[in-house]
N, C-alpha and C. Protein backbone atom coordinates (compact mmCIF):
# COMPACT_ATOMS: atom_id res chain seq x y z
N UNK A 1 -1.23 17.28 -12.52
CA UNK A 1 -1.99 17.26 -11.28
C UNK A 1 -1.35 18.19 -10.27
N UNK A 2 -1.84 18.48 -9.62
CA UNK A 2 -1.39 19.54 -8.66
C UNK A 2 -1.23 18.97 -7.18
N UNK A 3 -0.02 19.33 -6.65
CA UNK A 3 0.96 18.88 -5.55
C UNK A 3 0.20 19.29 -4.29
N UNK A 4 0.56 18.82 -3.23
CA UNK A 4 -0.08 19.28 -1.58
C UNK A 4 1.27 20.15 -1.69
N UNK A 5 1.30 20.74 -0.51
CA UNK A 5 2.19 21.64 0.43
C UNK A 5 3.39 20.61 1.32
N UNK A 6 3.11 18.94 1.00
CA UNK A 6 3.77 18.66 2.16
C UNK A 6 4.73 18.11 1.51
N UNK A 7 5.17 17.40 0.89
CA UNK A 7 6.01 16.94 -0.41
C UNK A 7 6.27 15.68 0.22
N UNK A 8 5.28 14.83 0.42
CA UNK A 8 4.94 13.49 0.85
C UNK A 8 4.98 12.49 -0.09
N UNK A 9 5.79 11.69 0.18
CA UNK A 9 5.85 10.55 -1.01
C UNK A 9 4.98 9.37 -0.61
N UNK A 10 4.02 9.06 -0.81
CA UNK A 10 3.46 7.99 0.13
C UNK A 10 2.99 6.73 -0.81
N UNK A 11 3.21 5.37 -0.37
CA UNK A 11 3.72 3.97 -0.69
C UNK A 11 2.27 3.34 -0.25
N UNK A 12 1.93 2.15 -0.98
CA UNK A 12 0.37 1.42 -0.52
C UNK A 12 0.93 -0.02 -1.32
N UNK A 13 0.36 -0.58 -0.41
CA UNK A 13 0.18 -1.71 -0.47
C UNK A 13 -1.20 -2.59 -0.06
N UNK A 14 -1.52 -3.65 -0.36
CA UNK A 14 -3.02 -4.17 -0.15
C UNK A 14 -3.45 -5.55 -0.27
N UNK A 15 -5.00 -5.87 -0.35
CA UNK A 15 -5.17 -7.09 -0.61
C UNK A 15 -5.73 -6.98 -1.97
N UNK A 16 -5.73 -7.78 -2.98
CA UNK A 16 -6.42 -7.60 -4.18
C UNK A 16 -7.68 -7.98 -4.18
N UNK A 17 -8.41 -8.07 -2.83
CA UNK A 17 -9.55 -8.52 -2.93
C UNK A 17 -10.21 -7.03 -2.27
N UNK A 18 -11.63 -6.69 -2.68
CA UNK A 18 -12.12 -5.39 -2.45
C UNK A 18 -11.94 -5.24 -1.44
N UNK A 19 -11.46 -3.63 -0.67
CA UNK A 19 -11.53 -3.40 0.52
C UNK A 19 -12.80 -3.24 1.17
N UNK A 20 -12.97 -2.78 2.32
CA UNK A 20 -13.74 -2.50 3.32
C UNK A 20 -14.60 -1.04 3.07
N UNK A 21 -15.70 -0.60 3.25
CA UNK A 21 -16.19 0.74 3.71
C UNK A 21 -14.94 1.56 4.47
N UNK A 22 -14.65 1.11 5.56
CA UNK A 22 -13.74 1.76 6.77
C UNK A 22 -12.60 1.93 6.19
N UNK A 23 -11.72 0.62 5.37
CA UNK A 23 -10.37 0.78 4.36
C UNK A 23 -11.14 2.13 3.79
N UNK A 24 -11.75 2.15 2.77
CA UNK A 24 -11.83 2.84 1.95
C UNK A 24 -11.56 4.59 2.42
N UNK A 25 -12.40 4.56 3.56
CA UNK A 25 -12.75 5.97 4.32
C UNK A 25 -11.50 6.76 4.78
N UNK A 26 -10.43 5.56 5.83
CA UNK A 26 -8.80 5.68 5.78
C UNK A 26 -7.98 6.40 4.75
N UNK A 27 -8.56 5.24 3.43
CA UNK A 27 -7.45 5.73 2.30
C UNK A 27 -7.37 6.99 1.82
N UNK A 28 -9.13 7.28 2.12
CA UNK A 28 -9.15 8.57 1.07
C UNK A 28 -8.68 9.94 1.74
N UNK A 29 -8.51 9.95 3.05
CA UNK A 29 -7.81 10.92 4.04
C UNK A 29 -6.42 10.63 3.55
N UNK A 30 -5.97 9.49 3.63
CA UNK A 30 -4.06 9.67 3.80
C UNK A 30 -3.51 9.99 2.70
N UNK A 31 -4.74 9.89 1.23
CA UNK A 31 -4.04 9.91 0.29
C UNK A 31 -3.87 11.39 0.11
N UNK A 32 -5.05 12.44 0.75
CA UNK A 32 -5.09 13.96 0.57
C UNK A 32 -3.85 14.43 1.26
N UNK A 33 -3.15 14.28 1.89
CA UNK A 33 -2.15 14.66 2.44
C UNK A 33 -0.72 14.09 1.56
N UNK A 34 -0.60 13.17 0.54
CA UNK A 34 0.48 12.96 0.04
C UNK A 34 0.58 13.87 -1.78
N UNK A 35 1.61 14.06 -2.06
CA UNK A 35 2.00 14.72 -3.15
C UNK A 35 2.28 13.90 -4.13
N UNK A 36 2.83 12.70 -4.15
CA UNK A 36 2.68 11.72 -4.70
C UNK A 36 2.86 10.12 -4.23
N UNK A 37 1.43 8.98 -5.06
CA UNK A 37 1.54 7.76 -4.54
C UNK A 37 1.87 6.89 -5.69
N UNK A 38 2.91 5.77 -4.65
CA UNK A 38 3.30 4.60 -5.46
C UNK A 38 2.25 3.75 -5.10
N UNK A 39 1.80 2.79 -6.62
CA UNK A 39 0.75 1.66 -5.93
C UNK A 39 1.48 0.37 -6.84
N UNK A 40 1.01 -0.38 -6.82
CA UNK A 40 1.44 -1.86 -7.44
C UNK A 40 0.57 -2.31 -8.35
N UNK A 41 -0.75 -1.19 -8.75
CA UNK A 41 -1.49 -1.38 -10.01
C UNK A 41 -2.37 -3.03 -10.18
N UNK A 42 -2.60 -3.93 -8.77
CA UNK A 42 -3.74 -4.92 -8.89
C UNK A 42 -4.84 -4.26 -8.48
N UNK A 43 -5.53 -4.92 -8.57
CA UNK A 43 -7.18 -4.93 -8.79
C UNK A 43 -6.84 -5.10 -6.97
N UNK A 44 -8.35 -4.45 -6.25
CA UNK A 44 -8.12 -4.22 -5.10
C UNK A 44 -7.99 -3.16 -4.38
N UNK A 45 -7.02 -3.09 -3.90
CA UNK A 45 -6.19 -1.92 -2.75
C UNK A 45 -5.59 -1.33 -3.97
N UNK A 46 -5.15 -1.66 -4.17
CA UNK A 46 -4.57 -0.50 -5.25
C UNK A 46 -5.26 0.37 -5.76
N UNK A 47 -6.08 -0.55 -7.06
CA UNK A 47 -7.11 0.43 -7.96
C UNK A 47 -7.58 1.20 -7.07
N UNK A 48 -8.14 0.91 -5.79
CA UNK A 48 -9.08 1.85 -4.96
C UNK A 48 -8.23 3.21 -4.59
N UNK A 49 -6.95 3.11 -4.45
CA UNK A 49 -5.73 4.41 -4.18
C UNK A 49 -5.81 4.97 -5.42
N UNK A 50 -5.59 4.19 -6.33
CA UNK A 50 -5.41 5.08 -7.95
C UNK A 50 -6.90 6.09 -7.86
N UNK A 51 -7.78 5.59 -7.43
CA UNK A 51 -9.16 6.47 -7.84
C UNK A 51 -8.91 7.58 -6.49
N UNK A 52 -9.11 7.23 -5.47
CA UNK A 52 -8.41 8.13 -4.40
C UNK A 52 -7.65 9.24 -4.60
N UNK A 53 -6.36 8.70 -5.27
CA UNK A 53 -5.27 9.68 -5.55
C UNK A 53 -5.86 10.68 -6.77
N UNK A 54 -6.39 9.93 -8.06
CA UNK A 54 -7.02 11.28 -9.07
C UNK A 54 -7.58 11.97 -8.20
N UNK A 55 -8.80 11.43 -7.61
CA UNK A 55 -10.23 12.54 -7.12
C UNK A 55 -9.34 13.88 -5.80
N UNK A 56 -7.52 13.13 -5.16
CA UNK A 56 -7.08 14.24 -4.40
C UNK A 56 -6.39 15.02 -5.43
N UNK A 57 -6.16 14.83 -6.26
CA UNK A 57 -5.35 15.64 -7.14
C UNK A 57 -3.82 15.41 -6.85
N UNK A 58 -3.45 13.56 -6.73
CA UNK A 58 -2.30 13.68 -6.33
C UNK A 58 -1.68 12.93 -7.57
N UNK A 59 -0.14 13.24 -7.62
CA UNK A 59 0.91 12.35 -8.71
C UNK A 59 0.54 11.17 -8.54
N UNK A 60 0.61 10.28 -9.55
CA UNK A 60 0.60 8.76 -8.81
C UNK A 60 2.16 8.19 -10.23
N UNK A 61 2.42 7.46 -9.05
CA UNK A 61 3.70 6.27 -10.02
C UNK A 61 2.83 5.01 -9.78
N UNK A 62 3.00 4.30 -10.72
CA UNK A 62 2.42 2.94 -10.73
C UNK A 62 3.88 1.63 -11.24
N UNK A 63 3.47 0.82 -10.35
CA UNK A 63 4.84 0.17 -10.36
C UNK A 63 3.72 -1.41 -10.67
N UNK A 64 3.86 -1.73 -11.98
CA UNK A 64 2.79 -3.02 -12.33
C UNK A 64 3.89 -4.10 -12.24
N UNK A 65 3.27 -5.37 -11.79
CA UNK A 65 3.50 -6.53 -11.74
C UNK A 65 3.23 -6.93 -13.78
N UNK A 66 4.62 -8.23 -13.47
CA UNK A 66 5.17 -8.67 -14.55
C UNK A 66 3.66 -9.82 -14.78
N UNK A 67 3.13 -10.02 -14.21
CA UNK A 67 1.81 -11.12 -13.95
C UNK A 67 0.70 -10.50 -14.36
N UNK A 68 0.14 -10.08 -15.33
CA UNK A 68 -1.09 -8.99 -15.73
C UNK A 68 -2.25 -9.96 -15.21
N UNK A 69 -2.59 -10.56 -15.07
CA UNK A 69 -3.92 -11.39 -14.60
C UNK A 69 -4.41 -10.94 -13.84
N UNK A 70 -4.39 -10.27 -12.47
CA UNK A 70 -4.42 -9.64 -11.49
C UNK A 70 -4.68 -7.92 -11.71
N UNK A 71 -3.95 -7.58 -12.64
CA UNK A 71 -3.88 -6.13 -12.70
C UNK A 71 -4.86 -5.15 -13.08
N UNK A 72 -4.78 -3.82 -12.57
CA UNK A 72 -5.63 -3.36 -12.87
C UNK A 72 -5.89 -2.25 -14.20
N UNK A 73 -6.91 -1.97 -15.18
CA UNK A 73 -6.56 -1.22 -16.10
C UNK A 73 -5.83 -0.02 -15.95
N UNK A 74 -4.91 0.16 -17.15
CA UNK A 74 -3.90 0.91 -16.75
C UNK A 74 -5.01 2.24 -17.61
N UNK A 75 -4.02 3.34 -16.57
CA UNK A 75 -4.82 4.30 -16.09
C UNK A 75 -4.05 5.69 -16.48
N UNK A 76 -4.43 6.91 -15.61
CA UNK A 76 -3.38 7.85 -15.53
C UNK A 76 -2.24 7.12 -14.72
N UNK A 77 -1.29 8.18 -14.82
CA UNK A 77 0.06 7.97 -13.81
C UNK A 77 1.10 8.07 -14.63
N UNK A 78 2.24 7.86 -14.25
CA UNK A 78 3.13 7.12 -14.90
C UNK A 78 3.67 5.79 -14.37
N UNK A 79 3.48 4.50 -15.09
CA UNK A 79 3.63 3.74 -15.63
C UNK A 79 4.68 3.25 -16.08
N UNK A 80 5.66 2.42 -14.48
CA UNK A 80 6.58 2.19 -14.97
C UNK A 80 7.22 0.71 -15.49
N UNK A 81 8.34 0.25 -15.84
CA UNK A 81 8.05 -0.70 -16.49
C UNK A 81 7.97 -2.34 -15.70
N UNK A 82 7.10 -3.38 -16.33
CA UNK A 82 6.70 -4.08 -15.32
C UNK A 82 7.62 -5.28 -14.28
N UNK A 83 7.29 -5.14 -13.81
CA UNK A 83 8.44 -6.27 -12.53
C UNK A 83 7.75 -7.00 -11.60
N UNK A 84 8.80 -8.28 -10.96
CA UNK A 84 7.95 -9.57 -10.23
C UNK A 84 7.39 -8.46 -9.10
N UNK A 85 6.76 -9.39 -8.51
CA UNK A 85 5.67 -8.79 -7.34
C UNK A 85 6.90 -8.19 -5.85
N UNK A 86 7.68 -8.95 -5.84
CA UNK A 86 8.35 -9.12 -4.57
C UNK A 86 9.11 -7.74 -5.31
N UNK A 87 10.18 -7.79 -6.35
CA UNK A 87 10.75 -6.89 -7.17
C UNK A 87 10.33 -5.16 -6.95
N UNK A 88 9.03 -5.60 -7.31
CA UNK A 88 8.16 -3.69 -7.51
C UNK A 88 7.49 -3.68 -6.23
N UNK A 89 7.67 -4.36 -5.46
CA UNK A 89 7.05 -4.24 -3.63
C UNK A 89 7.76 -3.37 -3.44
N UNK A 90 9.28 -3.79 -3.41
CA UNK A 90 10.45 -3.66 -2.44
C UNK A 90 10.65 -2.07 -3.31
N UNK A 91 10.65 -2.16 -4.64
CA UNK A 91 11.00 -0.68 -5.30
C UNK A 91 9.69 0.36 -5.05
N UNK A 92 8.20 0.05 -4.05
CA UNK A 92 7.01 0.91 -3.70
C UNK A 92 8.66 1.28 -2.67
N UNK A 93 8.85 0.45 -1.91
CA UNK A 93 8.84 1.03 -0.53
C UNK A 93 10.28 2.19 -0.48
N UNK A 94 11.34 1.31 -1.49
CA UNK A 94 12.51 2.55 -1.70
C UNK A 94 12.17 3.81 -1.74
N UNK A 95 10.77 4.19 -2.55
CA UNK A 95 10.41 5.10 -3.14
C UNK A 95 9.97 6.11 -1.98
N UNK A 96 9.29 5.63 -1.22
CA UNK A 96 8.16 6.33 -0.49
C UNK A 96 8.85 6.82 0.89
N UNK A 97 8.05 7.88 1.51
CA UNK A 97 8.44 8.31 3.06
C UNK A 97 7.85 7.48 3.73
N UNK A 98 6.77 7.07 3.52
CA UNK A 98 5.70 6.21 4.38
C UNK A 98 4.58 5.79 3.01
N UNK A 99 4.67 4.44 4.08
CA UNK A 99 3.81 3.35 3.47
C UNK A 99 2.20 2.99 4.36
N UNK A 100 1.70 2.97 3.73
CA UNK A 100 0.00 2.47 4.19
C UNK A 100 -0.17 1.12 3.48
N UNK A 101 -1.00 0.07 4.60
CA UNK A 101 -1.01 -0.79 4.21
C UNK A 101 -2.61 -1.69 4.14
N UNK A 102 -3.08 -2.10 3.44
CA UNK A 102 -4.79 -2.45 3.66
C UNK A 102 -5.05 -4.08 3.25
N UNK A 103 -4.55 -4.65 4.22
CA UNK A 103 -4.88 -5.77 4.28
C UNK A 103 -6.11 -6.82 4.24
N UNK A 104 -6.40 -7.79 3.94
CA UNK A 104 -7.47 -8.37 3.59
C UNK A 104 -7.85 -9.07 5.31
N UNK A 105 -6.54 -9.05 6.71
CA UNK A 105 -6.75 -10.06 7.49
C UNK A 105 -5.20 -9.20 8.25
N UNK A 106 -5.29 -10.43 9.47
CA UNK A 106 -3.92 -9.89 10.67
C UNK A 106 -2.34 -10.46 9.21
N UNK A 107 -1.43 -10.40 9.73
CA UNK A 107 -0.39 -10.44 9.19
C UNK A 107 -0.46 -12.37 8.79
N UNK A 108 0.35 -12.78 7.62
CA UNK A 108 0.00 -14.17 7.20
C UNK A 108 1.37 -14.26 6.78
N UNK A 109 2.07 -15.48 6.45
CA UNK A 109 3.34 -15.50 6.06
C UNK A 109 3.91 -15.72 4.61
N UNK A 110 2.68 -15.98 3.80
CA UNK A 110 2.80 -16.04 2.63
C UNK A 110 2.03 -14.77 1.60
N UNK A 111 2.11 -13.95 2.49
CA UNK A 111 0.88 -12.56 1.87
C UNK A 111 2.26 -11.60 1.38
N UNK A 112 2.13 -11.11 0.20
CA UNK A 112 2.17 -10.32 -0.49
C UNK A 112 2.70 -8.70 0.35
N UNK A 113 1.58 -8.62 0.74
CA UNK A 113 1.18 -7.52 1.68
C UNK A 113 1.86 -7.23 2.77
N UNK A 114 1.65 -8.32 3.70
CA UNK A 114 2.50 -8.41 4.69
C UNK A 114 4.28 -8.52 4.40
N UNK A 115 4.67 -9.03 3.34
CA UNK A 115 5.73 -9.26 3.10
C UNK A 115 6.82 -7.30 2.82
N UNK A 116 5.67 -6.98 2.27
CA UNK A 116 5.93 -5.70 1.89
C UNK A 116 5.99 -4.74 3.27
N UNK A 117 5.19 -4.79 3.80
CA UNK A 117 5.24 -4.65 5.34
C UNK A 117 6.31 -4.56 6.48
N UNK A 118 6.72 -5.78 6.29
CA UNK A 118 7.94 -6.42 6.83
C UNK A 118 9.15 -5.38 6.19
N UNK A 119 9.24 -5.67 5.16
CA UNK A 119 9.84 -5.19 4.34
C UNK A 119 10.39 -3.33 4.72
N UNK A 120 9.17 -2.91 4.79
CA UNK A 120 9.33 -1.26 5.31
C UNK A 120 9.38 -1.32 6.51
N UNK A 121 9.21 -1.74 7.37
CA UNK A 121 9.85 -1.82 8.92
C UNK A 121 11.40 -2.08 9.08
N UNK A 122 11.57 -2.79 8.47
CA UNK A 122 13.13 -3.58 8.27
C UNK A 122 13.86 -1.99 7.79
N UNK A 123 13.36 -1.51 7.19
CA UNK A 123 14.05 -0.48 6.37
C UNK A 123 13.94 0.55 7.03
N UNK A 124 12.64 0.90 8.21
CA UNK A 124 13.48 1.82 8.87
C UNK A 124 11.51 2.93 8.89
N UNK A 125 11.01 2.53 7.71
CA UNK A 125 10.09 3.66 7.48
C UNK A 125 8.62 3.49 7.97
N UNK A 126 7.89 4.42 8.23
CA UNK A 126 7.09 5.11 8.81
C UNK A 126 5.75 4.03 8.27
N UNK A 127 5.30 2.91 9.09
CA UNK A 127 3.85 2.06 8.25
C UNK A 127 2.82 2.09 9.17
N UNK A 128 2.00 2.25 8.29
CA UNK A 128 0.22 2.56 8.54
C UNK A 128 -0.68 1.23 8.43
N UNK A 129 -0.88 0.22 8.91
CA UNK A 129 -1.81 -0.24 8.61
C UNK A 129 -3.09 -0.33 9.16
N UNK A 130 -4.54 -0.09 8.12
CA UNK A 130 -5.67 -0.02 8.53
C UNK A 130 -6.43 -2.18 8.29
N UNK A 131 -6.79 -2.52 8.97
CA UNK A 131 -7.35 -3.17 9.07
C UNK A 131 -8.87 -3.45 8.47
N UNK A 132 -9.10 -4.42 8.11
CA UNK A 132 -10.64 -4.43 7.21
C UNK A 132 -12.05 -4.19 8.17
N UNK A 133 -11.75 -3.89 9.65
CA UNK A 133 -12.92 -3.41 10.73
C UNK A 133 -12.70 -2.00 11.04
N UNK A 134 -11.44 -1.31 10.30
CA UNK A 134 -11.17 -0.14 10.17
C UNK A 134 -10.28 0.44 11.43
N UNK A 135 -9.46 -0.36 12.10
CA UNK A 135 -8.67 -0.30 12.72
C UNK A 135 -7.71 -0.17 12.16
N UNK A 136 -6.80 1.11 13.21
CA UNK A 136 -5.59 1.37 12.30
C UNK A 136 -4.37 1.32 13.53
N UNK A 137 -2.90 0.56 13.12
CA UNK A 137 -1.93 0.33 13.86
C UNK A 137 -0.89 0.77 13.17
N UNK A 138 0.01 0.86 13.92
CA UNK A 138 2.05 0.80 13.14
C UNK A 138 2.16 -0.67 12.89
N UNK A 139 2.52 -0.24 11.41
CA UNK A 139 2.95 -2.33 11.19
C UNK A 139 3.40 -2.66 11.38
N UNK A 140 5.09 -2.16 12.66
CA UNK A 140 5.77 -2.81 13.83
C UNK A 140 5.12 -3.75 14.58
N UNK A 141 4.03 -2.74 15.36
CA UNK A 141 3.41 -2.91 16.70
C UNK A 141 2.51 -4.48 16.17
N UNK A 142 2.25 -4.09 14.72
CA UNK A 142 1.41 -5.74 14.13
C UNK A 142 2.11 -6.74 14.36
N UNK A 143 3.13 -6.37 13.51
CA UNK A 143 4.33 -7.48 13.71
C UNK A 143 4.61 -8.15 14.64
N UNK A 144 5.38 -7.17 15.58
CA UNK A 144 5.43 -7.60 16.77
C UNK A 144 4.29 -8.52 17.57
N UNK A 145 3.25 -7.97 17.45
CA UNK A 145 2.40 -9.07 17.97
C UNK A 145 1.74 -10.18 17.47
N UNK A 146 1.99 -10.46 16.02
CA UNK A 146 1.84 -11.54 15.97
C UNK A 146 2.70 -12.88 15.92
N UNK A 147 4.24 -12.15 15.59
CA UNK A 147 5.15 -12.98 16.18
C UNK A 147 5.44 -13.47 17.47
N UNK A 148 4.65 -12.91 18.22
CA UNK A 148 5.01 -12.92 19.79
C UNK A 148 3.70 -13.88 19.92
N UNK A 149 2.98 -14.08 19.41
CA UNK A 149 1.56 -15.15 19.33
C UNK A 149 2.30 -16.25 18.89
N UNK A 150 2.38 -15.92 17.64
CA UNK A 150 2.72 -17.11 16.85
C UNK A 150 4.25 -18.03 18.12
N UNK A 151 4.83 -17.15 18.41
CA UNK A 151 6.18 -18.26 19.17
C UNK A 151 4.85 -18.28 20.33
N UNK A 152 4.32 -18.18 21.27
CA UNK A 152 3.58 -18.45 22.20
C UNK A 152 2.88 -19.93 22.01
N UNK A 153 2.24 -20.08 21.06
CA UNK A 153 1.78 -21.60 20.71
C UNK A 153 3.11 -22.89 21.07
């Protein structure tokens, strides 16, 4: 596959439930600008990046969960070998310059997604999240505000 100019490593994360029109419209811009994407290979946000990333002509690494029930058919890429969810989250985000994130809802404490989220903030790196009304924030600025809700109650 053939590389962008920017030598962008870019990281996704999602809900496994179908995205949005507006997700979708997001993804397919951020993915043209990266050279290569890590996804986590469920059904969902993912698959929808894997098709994204062929049609930009970008690398993709696929980092599959040890849980195949969820997953999505394996595809191009390379295909690496499989690990727990929390495990190959945390190894998207090592990987990547910046992470995009396409959530099913605001931040939740038992989500997957969000956890991964957390996760790349903590670490320092650059997060995108688009929202399912097609709103797009820094997943700090999410964070931040929903912790600042959540202690408010």
């Amino acid at each position: 596959m053939m590389a962008n100019e920017t030598g962008a490593v870019l990281g996704m994360t999602g809900t496994r439930n179908p995205i949005t029109a507006a997700q979708q419209s997001w993804l397919d811009a951020q993915v043209w600008d990266a050279d290569v994407l890590h996804h986590g290979a469920c059904v969902g946000a993912d698959a929808a990046a894997h098709r994204a990333a062929i049609d930009a002509g970008v690398d993709i690494v696929v980092h599959p969960p040890v849980d195949e029930r969820l997953m999505m058919p394996r595809g191009l890429g390379q295909w690496l070998p499989a690990k727990p969810y929390l495990d190959r989250n945390r190894d998207i985000v090592d990987a990547c310059d910046r992470l995009i994130a396409l959530p099913d809802g605001p931040p939740k404490p038992k989500s997957g997604t969000w956890y991964t989220v957390r996760y790349a903030v903590e670490r320092g790196k650059d997060v995108t999240v688009c929202l399912p009304d097609g709103s797009v924030h820094r997943g700090a600025d999410l964070l931040a505000a929903h912790e600042g809700a959540a202690g408010a109650r």
